[in-house]
N, C-alpha and C. Protein backbone atom coordinates (compact mmCIF):
# COMPACT_ATOMS: atom_id res chain seq x y z
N UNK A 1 -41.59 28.24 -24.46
CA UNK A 1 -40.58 27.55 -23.69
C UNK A 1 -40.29 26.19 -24.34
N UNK A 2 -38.86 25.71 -24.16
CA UNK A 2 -38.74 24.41 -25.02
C UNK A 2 -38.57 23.32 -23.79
N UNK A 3 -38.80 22.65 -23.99
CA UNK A 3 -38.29 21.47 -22.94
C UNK A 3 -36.85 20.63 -23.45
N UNK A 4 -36.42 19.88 -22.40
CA UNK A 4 -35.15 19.73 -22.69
C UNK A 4 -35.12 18.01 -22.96
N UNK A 5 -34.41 17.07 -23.77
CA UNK A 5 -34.75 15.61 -23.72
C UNK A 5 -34.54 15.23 -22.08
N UNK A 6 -35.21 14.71 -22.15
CA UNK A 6 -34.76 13.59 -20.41
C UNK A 6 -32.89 13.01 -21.20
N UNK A 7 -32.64 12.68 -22.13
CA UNK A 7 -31.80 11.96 -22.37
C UNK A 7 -30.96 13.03 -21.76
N UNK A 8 -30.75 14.30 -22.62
CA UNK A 8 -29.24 14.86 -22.25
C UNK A 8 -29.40 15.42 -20.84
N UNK A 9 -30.62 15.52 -20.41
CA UNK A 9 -30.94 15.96 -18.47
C UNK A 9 -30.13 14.98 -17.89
N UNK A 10 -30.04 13.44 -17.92
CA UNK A 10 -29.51 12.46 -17.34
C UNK A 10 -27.60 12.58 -17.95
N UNK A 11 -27.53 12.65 -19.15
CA UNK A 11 -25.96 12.76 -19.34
C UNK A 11 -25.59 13.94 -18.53
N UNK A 12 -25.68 14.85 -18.35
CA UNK A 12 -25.19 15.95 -17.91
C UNK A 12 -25.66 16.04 -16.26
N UNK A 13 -26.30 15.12 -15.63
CA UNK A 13 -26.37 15.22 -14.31
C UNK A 13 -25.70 14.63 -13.56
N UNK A 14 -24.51 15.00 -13.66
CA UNK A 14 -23.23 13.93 -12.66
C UNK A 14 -22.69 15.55 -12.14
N UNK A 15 -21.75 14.88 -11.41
CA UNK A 15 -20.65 15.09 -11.10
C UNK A 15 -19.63 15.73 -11.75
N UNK A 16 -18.97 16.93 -11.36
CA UNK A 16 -17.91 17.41 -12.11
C UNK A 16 -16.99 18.45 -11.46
N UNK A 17 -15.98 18.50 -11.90
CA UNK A 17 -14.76 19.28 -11.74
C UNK A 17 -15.57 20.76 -10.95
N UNK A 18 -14.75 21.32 -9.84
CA UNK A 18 -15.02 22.59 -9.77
C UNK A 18 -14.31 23.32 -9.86
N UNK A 19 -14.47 24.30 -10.50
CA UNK A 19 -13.27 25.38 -10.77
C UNK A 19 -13.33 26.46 -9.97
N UNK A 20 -13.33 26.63 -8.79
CA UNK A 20 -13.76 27.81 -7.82
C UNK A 20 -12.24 28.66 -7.75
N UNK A 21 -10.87 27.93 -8.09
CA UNK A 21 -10.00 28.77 -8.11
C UNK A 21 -8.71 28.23 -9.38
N UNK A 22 -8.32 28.79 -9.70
CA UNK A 22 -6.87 28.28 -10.74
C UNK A 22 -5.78 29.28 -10.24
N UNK A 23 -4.43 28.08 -10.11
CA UNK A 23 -4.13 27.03 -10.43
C UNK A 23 -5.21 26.33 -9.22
N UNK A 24 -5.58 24.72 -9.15
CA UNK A 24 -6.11 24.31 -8.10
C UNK A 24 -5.45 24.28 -6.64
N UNK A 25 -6.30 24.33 -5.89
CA UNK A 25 -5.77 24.18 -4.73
C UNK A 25 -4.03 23.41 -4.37
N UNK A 26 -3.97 21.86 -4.66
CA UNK A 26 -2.84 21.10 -4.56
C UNK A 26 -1.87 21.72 -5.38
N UNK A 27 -1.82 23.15 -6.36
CA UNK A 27 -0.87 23.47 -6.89
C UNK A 27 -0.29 24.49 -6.38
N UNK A 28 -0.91 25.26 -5.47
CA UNK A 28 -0.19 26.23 -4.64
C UNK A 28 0.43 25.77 -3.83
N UNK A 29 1.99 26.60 -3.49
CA UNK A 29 2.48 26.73 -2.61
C UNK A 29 3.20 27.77 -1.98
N UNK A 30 4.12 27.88 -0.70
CA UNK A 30 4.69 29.32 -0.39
C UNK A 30 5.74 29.49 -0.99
N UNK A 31 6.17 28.55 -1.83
CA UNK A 31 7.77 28.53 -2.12
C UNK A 31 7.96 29.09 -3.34
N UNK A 32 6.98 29.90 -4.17
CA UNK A 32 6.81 31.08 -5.19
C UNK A 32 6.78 32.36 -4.44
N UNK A 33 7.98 32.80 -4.78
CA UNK A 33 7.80 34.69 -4.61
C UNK A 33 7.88 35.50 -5.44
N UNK A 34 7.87 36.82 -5.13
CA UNK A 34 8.46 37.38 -6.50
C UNK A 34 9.69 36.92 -7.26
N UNK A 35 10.98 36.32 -6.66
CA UNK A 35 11.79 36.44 -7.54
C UNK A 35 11.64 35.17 -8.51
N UNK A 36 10.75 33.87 -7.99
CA UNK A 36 10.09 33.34 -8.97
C UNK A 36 9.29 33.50 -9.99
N UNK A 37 8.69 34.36 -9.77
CA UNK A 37 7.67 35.76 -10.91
C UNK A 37 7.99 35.92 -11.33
N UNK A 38 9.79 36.81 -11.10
CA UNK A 38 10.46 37.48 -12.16
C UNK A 38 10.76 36.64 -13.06
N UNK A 39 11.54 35.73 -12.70
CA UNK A 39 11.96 34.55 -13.46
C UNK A 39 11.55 33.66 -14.30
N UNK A 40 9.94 33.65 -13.96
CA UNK A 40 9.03 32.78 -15.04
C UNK A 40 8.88 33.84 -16.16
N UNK A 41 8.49 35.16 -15.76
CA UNK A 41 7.99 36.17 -16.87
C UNK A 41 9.36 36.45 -17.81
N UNK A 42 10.59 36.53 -17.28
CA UNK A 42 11.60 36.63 -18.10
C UNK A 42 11.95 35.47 -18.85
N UNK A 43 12.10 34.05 -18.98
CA UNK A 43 11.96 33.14 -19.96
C UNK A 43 11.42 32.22 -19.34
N UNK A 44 9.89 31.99 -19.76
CA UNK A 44 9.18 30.70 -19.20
C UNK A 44 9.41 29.12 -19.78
N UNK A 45 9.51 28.30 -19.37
CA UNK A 45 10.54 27.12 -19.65
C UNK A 45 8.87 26.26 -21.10
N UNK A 46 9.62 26.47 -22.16
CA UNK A 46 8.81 26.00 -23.28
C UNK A 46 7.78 24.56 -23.37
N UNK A 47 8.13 23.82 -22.20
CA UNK A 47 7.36 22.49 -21.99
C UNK A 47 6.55 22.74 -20.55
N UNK A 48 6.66 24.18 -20.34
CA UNK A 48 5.42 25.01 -19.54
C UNK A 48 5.25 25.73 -19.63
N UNK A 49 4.04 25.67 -19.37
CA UNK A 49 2.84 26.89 -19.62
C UNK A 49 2.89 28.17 -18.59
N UNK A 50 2.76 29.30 -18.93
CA UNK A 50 2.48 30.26 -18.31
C UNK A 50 1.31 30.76 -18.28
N UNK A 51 0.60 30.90 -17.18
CA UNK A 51 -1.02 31.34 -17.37
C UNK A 51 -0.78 32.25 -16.58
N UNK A 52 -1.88 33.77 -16.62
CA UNK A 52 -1.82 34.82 -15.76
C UNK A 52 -3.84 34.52 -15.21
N UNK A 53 -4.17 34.61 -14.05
CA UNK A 53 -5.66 34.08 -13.67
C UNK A 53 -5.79 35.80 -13.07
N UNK A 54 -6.83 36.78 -13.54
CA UNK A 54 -7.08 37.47 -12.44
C UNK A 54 -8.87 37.83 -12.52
N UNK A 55 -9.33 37.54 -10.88
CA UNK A 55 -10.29 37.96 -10.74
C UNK A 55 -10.92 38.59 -10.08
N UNK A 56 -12.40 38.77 -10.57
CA UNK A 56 -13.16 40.06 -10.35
C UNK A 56 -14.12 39.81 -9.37
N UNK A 57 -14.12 40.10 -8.41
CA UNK A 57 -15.25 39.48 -7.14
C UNK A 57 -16.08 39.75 -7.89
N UNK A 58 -17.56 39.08 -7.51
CA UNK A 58 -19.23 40.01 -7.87
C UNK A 58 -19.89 39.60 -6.81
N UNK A 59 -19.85 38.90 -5.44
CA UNK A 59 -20.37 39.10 -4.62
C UNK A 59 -20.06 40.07 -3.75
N UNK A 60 -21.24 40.78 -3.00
CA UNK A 60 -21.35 41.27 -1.65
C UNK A 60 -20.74 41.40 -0.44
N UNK A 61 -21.12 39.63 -0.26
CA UNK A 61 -20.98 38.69 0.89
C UNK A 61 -20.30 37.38 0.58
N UNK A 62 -19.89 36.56 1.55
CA UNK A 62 -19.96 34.99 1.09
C UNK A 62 -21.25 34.54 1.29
């Protein structure tokens, strides 16, 4: 077994971003439907990004 420095234990023990969903929360809204779908996938505007997120449960339960 290796042990780890105390130094990088202390850099890396903060605080950080959670990524539990993408886009984040404050970026959803209802005012995307499909015909906004259609419309991004048919020419997405070049000074934005198009990302597709899909996921795979692996829990049970919550």
């Amino acid at each position: 077994m290796t042990s780890t420095p105390l130094e990088l234990l202390q850099k890396y023990s903060v605080p950080g971003p959670r990524y539990t969903s993408y886009p984040t929360a404050p970026y959803f809204h209802t005012g995307f439907g499909e015909a906004g779908w259609a419309e991004a996938l048919a020419a997405p505007a070049p000074d934005r990004g198009l990302s597709l997120y899909a996921h795979t449960p692996f829990c049970y339960s919550l």
